[in-house]
PDB file of N, CA and C in Angstrom:
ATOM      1  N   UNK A   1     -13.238   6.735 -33.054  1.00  0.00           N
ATOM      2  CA  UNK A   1     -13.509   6.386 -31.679  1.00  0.00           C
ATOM      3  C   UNK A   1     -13.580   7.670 -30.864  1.00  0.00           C
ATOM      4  N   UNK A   2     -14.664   7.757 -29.808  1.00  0.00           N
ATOM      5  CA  UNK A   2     -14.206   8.975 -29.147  1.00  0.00           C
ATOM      6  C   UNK A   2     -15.099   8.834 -27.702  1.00  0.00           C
ATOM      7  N   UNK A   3     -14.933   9.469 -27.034  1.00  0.00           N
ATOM      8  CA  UNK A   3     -15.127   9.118 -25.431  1.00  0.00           C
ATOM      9  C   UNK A   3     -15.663  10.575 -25.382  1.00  0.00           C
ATOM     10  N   UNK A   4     -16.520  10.931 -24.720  1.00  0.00           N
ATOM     11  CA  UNK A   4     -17.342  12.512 -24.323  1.00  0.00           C
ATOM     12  C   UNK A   4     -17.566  11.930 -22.290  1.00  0.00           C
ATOM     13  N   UNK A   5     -16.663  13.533 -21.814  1.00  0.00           N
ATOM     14  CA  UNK A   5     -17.033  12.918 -20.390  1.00  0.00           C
ATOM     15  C   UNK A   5     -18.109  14.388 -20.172  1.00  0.00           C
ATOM     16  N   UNK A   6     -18.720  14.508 -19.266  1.00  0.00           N
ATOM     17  CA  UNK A   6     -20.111  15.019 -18.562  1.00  0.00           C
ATOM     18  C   UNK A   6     -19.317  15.219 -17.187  1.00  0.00           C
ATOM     19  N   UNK A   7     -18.865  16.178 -16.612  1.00  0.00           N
ATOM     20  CA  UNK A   7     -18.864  16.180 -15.325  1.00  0.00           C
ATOM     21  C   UNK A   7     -19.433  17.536 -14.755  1.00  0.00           C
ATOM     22  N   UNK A   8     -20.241  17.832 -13.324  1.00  0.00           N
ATOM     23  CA  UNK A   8     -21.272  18.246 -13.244  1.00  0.00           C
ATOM     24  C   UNK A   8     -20.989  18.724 -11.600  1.00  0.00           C
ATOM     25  N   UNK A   9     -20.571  19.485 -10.899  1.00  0.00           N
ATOM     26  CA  UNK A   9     -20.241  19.839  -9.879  1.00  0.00           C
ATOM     27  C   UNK A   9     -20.919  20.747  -8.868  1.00  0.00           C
ATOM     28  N   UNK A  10     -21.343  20.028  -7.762  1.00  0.00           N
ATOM     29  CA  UNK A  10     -22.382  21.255  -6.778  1.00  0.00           C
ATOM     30  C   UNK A  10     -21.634  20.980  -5.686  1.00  0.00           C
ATOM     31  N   UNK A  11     -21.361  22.092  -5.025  1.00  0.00           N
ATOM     32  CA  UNK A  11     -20.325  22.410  -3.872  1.00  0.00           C
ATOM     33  C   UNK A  11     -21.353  23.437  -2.863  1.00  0.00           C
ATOM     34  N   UNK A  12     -21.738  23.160  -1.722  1.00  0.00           N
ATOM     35  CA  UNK A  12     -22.646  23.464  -0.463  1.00  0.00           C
ATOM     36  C   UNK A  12     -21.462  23.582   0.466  1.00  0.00           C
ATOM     37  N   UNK A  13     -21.257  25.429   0.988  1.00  0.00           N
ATOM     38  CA  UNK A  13     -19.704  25.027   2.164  1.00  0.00           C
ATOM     39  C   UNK A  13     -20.489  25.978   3.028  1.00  0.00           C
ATOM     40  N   UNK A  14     -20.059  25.785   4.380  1.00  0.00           N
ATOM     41  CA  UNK A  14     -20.906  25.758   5.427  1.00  0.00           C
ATOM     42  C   UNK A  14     -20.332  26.689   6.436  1.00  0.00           C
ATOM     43  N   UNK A  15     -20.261  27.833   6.898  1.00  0.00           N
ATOM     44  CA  UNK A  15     -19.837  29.060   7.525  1.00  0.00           C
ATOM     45  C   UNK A  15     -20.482  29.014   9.288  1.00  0.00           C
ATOM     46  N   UNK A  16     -18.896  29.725  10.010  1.00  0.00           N
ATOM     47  CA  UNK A  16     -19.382  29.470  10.831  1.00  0.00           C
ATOM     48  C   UNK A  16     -20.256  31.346  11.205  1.00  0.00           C
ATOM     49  N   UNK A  17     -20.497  31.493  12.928  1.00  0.00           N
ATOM     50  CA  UNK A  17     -20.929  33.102  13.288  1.00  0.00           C
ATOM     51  C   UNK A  17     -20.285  34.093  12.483  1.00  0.00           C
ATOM     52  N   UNK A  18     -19.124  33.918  12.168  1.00  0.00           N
ATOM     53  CA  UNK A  18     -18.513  34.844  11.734  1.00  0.00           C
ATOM     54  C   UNK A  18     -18.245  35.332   9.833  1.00  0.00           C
ATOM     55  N   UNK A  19     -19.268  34.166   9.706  1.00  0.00           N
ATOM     56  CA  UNK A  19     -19.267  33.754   8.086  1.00  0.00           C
ATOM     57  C   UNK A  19     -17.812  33.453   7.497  1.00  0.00           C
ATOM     58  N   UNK A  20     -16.767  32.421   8.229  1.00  0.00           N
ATOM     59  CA  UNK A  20     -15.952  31.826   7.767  1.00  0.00           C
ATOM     60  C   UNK A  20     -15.884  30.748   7.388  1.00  0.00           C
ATOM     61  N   UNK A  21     -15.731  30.310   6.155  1.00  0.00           N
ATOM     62  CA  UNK A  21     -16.478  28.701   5.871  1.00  0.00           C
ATOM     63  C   UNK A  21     -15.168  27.477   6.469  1.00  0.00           C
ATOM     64  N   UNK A  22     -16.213  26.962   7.045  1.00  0.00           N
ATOM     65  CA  UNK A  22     -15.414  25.749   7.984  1.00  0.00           C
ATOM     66  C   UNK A  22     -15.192  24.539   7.238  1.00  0.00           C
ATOM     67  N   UNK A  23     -16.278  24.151   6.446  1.00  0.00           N
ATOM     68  CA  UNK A  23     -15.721  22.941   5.354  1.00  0.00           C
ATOM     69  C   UNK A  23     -16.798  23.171   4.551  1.00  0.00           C
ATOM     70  N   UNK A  24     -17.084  22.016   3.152  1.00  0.00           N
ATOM     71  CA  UNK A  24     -17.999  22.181   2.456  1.00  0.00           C
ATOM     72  C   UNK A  24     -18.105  20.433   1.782  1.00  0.00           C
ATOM     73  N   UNK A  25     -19.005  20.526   1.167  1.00  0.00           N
ATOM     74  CA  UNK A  25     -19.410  18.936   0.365  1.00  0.00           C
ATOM     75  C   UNK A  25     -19.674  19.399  -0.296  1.00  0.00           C
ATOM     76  N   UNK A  26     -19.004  18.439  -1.537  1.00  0.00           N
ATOM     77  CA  UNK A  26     -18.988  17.855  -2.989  1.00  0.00           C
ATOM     78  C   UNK A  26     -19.949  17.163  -3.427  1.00  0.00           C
ATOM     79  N   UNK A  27     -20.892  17.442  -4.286  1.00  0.00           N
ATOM     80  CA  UNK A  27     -21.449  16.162  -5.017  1.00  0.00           C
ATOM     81  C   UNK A  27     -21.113  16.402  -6.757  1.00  0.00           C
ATOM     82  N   UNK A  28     -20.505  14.605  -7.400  1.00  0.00           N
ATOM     83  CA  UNK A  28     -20.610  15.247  -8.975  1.00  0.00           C
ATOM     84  C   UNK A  28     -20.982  14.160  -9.186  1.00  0.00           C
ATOM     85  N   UNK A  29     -21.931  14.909 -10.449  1.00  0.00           N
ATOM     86  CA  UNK A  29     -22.597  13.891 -11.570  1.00  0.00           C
ATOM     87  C   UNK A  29     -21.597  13.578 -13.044  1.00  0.00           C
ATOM     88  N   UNK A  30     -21.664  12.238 -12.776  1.00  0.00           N
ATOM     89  CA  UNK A  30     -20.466  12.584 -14.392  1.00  0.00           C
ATOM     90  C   UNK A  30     -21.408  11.692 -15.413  1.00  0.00           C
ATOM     91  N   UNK A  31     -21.021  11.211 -16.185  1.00  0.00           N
ATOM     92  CA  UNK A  31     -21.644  10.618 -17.432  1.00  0.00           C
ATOM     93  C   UNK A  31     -20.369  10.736 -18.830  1.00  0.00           C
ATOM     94  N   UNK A  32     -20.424   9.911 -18.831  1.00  0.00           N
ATOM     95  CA  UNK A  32     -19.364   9.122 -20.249  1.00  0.00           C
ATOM     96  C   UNK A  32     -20.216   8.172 -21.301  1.00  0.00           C
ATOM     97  N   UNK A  33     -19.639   8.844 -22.759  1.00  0.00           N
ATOM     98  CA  UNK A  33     -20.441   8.166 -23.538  1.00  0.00           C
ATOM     99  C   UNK A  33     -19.352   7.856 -24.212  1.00  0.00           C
ATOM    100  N   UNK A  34     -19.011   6.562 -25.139  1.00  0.00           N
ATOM    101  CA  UNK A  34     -18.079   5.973 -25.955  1.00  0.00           C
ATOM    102  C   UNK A  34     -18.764   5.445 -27.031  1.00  0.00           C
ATOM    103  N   UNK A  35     -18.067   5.939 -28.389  1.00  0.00           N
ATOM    104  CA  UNK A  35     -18.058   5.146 -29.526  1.00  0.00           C
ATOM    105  C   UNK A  35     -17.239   5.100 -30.383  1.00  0.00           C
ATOM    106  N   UNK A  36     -17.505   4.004 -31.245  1.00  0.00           N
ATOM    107  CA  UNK A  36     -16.570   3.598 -32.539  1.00  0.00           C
ATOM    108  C   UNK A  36     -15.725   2.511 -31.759  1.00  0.00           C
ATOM    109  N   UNK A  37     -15.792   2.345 -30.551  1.00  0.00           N
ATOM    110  CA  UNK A  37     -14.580   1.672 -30.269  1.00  0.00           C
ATOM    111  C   UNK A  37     -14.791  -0.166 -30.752  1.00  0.00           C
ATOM    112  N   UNK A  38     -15.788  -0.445 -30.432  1.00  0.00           N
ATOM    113  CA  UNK A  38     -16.205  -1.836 -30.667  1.00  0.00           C
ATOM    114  C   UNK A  38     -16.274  -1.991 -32.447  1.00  0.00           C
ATOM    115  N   UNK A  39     -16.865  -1.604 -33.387  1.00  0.00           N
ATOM    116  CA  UNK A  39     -16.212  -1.707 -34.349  1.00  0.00           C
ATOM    117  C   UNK A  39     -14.574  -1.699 -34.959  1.00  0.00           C
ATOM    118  N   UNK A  40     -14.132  -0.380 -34.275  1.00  0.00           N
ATOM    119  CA  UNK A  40     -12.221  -0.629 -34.071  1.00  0.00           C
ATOM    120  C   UNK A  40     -11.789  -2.038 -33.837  1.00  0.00           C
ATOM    121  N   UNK A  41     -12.254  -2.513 -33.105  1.00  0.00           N
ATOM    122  CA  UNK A  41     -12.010  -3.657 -32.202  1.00  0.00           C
ATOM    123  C   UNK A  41     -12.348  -4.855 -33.114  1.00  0.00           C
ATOM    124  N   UNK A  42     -13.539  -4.754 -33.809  1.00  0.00           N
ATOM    125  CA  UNK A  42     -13.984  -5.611 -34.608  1.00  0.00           C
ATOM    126  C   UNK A  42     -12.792  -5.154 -36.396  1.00  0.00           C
ATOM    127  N   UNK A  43     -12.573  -4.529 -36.560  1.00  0.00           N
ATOM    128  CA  UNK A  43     -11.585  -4.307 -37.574  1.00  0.00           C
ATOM    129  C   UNK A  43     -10.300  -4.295 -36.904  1.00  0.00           C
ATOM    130  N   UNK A  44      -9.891  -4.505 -35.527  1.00  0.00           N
ATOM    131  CA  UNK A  44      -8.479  -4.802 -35.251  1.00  0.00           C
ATOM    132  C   UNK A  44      -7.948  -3.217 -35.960  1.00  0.00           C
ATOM    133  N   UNK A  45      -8.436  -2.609 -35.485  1.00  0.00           N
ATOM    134  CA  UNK A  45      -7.604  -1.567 -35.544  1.00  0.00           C
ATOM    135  C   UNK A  45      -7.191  -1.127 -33.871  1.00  0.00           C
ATOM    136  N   UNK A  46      -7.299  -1.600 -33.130  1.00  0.00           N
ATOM    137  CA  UNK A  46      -7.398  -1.579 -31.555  1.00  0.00           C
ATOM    138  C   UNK A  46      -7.013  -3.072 -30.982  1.00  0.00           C
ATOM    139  N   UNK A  47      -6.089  -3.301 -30.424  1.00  0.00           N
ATOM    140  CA  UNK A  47      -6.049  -4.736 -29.480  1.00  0.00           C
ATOM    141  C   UNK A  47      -7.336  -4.779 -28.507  1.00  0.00           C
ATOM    142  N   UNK A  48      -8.050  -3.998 -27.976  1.00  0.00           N
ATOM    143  CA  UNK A  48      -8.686  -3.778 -26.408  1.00  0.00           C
ATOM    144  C   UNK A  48      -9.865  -2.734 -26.254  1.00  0.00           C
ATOM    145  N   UNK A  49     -10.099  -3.077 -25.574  1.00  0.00           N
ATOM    146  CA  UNK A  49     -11.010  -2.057 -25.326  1.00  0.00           C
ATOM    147  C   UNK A  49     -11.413  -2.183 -23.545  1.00  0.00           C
ATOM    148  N   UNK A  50     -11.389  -1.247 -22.978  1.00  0.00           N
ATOM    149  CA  UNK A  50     -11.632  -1.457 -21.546  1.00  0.00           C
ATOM    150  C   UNK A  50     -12.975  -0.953 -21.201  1.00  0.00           C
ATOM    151  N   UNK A  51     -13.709   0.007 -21.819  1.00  0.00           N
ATOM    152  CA  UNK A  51     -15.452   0.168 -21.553  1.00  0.00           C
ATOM    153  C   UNK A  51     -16.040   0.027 -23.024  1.00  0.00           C
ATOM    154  N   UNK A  52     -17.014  -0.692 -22.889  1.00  0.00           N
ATOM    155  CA  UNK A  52     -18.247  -0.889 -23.919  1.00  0.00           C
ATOM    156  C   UNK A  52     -18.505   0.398 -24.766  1.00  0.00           C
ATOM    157  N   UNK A  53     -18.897   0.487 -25.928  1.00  0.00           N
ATOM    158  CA  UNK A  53     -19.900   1.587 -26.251  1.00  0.00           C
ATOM    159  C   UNK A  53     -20.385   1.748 -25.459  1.00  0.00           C
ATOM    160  N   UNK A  54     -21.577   3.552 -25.444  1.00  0.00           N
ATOM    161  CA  UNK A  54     -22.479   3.309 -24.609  1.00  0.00           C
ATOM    162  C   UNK A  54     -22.418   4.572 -23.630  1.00  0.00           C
ATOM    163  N   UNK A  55     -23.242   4.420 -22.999  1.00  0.00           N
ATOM    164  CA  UNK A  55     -23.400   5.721 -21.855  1.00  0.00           C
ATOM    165  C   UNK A  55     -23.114   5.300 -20.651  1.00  0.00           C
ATOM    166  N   UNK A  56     -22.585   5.456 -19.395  1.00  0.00           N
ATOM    167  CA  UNK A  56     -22.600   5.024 -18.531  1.00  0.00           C
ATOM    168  C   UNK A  56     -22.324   6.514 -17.390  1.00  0.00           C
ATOM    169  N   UNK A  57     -22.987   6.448 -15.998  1.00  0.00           N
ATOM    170  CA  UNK A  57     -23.183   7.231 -15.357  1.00  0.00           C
ATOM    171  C   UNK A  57     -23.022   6.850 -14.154  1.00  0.00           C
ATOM    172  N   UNK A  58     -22.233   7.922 -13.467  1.00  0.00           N
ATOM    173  CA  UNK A  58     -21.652   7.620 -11.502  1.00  0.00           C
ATOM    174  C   UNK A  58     -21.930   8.972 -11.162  1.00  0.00           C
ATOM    175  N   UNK A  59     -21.815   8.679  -9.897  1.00  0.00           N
ATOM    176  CA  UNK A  59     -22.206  10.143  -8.825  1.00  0.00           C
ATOM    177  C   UNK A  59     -21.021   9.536  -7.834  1.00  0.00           C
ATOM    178  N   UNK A  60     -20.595  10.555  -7.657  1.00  0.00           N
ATOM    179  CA  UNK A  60     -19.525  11.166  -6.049  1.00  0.00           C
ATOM    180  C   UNK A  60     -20.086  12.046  -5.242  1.00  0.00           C
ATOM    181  N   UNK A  61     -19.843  11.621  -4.181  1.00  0.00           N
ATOM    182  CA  UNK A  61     -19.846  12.346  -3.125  1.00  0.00           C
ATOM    183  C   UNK A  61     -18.932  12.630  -2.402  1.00  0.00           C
ATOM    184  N   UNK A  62     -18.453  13.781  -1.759  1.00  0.00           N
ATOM    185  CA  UNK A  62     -16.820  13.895  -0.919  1.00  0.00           C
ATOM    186  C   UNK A  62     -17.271  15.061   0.112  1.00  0.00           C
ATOM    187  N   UNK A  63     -17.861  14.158   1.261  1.00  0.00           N
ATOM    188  CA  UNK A  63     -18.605  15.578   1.956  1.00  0.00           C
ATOM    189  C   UNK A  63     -17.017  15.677   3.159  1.00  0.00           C
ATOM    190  N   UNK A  64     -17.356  16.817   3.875  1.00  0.00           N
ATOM    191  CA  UNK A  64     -16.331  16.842   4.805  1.00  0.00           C
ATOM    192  C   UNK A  64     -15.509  17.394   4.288  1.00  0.00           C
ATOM    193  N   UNK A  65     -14.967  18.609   3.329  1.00  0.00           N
ATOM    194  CA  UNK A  65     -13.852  18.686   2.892  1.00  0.00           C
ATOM    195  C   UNK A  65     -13.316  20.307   3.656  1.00  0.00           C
ATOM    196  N   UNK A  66     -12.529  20.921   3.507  1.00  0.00           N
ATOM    197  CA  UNK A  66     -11.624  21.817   4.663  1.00  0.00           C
ATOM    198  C   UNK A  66     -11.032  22.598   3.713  1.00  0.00           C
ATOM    199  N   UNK A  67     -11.189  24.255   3.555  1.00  0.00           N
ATOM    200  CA  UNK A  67     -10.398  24.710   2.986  1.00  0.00           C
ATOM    201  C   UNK A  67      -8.845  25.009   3.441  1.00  0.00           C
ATOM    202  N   UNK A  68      -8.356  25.236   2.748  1.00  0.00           N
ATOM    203  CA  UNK A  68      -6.834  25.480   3.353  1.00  0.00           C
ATOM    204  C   UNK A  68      -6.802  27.077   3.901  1.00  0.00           C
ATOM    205  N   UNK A  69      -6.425  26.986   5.448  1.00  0.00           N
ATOM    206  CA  UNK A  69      -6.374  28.073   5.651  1.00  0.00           C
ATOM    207  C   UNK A  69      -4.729  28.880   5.764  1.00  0.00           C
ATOM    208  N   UNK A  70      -5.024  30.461   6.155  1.00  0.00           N
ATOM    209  CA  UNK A  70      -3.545  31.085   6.624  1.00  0.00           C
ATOM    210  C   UNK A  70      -4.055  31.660   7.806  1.00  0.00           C
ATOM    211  N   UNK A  71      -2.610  32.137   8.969  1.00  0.00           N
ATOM    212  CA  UNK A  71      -3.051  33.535   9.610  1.00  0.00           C
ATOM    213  C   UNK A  71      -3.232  34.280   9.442  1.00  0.00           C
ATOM    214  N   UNK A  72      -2.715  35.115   7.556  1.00  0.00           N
ATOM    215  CA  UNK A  72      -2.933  36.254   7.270  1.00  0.00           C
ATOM    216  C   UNK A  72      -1.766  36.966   7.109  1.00  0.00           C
ATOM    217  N   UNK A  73      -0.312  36.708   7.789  1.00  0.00           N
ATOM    218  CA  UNK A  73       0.608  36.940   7.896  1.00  0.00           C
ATOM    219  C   UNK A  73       1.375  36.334   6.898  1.00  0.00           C
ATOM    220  N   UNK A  74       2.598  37.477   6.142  1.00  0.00           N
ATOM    221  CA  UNK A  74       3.069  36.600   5.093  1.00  0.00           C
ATOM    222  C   UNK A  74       4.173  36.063   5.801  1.00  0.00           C
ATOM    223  N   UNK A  75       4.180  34.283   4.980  1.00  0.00           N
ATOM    224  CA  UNK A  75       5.388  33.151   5.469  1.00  0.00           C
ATOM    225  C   UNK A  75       4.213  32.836   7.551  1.00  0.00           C
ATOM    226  N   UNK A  76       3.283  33.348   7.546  1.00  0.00           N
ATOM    227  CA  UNK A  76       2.873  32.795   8.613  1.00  0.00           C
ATOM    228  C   UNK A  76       2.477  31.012   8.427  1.00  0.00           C
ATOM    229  N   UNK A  77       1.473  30.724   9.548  1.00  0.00           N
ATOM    230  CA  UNK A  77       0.865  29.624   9.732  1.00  0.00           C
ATOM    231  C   UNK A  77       0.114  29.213   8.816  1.00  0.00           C
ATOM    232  N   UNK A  78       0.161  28.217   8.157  1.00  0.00           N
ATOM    233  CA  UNK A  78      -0.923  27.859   6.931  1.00  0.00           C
ATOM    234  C   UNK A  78      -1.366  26.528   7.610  1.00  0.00           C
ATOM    235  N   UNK A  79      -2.831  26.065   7.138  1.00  0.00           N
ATOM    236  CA  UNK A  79      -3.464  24.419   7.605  1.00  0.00           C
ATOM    237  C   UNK A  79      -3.946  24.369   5.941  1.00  0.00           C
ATOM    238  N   UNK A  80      -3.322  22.783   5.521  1.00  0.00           N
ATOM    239  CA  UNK A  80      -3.269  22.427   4.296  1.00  0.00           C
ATOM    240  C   UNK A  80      -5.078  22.306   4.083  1.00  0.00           C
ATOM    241  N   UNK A  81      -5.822  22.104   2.731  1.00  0.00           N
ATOM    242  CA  UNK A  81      -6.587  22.007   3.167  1.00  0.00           C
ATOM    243  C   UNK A  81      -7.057  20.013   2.833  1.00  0.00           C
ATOM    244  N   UNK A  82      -7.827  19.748   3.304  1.00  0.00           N
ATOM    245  CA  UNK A  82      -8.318  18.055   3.281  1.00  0.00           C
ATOM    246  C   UNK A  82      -9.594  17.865   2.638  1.00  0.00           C
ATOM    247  N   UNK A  83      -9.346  16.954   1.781  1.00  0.00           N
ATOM    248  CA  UNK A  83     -10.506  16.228   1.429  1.00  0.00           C
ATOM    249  C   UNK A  83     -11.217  15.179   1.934  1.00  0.00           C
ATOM    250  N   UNK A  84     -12.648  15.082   2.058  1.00  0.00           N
ATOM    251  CA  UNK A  84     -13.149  14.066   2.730  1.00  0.00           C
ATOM    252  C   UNK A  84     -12.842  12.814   1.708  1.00  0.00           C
ATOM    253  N   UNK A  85     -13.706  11.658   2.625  1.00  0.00           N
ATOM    254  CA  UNK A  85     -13.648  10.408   1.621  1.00  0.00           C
ATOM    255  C   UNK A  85     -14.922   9.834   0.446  1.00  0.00           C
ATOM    256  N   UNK A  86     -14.692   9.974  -0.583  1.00  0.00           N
ATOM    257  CA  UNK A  86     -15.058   9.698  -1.716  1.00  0.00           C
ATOM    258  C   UNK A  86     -16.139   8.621  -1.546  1.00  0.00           C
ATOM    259  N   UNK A  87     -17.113   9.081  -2.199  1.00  0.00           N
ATOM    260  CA  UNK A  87     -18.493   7.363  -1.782  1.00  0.00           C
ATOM    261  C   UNK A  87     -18.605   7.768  -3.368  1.00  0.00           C
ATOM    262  N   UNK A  88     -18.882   6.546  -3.655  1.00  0.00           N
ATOM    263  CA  UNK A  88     -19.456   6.608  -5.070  1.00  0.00           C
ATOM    264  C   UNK A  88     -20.633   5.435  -5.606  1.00  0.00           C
ATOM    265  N   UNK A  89     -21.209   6.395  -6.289  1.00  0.00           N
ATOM    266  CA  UNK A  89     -22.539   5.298  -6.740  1.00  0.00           C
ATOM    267  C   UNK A  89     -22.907   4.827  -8.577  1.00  0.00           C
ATOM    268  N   UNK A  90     -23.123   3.601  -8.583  1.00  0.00           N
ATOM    269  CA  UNK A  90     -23.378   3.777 -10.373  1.00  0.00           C
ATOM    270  C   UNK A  90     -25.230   4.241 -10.521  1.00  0.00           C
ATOM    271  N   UNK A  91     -24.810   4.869 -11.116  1.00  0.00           N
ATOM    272  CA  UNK A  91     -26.362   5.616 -12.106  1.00  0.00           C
ATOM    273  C   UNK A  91     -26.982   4.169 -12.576  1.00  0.00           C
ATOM    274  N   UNK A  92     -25.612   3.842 -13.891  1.00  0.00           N
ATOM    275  CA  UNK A  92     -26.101   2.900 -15.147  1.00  0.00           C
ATOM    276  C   UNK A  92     -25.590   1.924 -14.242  1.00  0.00           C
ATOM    277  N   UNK A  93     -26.153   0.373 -14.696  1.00  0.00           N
ATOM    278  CA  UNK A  93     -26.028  -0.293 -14.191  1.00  0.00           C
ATOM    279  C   UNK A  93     -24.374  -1.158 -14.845  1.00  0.00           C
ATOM    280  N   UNK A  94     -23.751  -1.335 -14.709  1.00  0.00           N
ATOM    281  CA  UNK A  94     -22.523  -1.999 -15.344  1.00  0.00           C
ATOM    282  C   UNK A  94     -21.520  -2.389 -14.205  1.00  0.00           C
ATOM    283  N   UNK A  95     -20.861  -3.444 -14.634  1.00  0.00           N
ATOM    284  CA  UNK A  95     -20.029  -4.294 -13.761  1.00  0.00           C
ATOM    285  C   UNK A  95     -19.064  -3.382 -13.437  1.00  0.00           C
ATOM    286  N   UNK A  96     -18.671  -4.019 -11.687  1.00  0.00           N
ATOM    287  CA  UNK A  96     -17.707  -3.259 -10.931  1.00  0.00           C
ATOM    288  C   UNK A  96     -16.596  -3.109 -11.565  1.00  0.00           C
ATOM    289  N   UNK A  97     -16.148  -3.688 -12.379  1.00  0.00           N
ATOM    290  CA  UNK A  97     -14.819  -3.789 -13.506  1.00  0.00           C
ATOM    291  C   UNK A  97     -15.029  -2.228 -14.202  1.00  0.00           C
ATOM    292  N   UNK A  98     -16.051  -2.141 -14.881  1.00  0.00           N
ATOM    293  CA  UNK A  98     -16.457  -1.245 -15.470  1.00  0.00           C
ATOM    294  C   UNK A  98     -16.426   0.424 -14.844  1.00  0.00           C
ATOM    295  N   UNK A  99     -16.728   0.186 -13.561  1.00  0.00           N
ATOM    296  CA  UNK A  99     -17.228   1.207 -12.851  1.00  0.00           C
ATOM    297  C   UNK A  99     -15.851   1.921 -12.314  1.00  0.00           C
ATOM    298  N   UNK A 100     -14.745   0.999 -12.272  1.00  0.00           N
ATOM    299  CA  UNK A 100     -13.116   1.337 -11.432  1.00  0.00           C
ATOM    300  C   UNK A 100     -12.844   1.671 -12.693  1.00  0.00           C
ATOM    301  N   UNK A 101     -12.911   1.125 -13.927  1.00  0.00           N
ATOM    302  CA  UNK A 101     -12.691   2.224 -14.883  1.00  0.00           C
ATOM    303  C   UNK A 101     -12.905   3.407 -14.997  1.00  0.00           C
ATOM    304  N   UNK A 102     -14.121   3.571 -14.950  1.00  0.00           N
ATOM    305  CA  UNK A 102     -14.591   4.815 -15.257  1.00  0.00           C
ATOM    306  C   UNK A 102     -14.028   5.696 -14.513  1.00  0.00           C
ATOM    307  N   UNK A 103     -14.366   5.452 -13.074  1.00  0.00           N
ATOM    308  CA  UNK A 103     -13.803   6.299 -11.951  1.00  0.00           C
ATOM    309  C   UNK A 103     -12.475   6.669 -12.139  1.00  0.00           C
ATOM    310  N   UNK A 104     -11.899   6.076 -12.413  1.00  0.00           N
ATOM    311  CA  UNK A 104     -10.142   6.275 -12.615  1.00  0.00           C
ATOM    312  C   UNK A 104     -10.230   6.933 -13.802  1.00  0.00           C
ATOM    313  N   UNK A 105     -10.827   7.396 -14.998  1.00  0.00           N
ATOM    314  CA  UNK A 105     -10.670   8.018 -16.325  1.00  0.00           C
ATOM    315  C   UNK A 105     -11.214   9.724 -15.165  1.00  0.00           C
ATOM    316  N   UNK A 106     -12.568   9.612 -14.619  1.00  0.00           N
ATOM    317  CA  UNK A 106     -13.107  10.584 -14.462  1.00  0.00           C
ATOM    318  C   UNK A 106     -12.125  11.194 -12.553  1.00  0.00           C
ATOM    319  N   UNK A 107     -11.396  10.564 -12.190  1.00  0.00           N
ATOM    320  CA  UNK A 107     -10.904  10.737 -10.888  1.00  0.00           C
ATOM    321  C   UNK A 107     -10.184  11.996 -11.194  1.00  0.00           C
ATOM    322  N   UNK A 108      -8.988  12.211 -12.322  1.00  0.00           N
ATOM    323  CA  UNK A 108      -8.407  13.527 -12.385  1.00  0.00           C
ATOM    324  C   UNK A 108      -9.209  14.569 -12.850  1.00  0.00           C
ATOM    325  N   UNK A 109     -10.444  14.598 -13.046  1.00  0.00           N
ATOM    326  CA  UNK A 109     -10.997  15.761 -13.516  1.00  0.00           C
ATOM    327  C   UNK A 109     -11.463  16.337 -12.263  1.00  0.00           C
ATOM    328  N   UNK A 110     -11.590  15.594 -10.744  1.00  0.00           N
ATOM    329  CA  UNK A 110     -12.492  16.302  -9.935  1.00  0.00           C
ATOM    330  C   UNK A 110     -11.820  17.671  -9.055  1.00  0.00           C
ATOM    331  N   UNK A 111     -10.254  17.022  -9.092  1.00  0.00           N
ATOM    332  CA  UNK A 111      -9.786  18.575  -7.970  1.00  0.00           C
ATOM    333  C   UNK A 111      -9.529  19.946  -9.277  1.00  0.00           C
TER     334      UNK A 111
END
């Protein structure tokens, strides 16, 4: 059985007069392919299976995001930095069941 993830990252950050970047957007392409598992499954060597064989593909987007800044001073002023909010789209077509999977396998790979 084995799972191959694809993740694919373009980051656009956006500076102000002074060429200090003020925030930036995220876009990633991921793609997951699974096999062996449905035969496993069919020999009960596996109770479950939670995604199909198969390829399946999402895109994120997380525009709006903020680097963390300092004053420059050590033990000075720091601003944490923030992430915007997450939109996500399916590529492949597969049920929303499917898709909160995926996202949740591929969610810790993005920071």
């Amino acid at each position: 059985m084995t799972s191959d993830f694809d993740l694919q990252a373009k980051l656009v950050g956006y500076v102000d007069d002074q060429a200090e970047m003020k925030h930036y957007d995220m876009q990633f392409e991921t793609r997951t392919t699974n096999s062996g598992y449905e035969p496993a499954l069919n020999r009960k060597l596996i109770k479950e299976i939670k995604l199909k064989d198969g390829s399946y593909e999402l895109d994120f987007e997380i525009p709006g995001n903020t680097p963390e800044t300092s004053d420059g001073t050590y033990g000075g002023k720091r601003t944490p930095a923030k992430i915007g909010k997450m939109i996500g789209r399916k590529i492949t077509p597969m049920p929303d069941a499917d898709a909160k999977t995926l996202g949740s396998a591929i969610g810790p790979m993005v920071p």
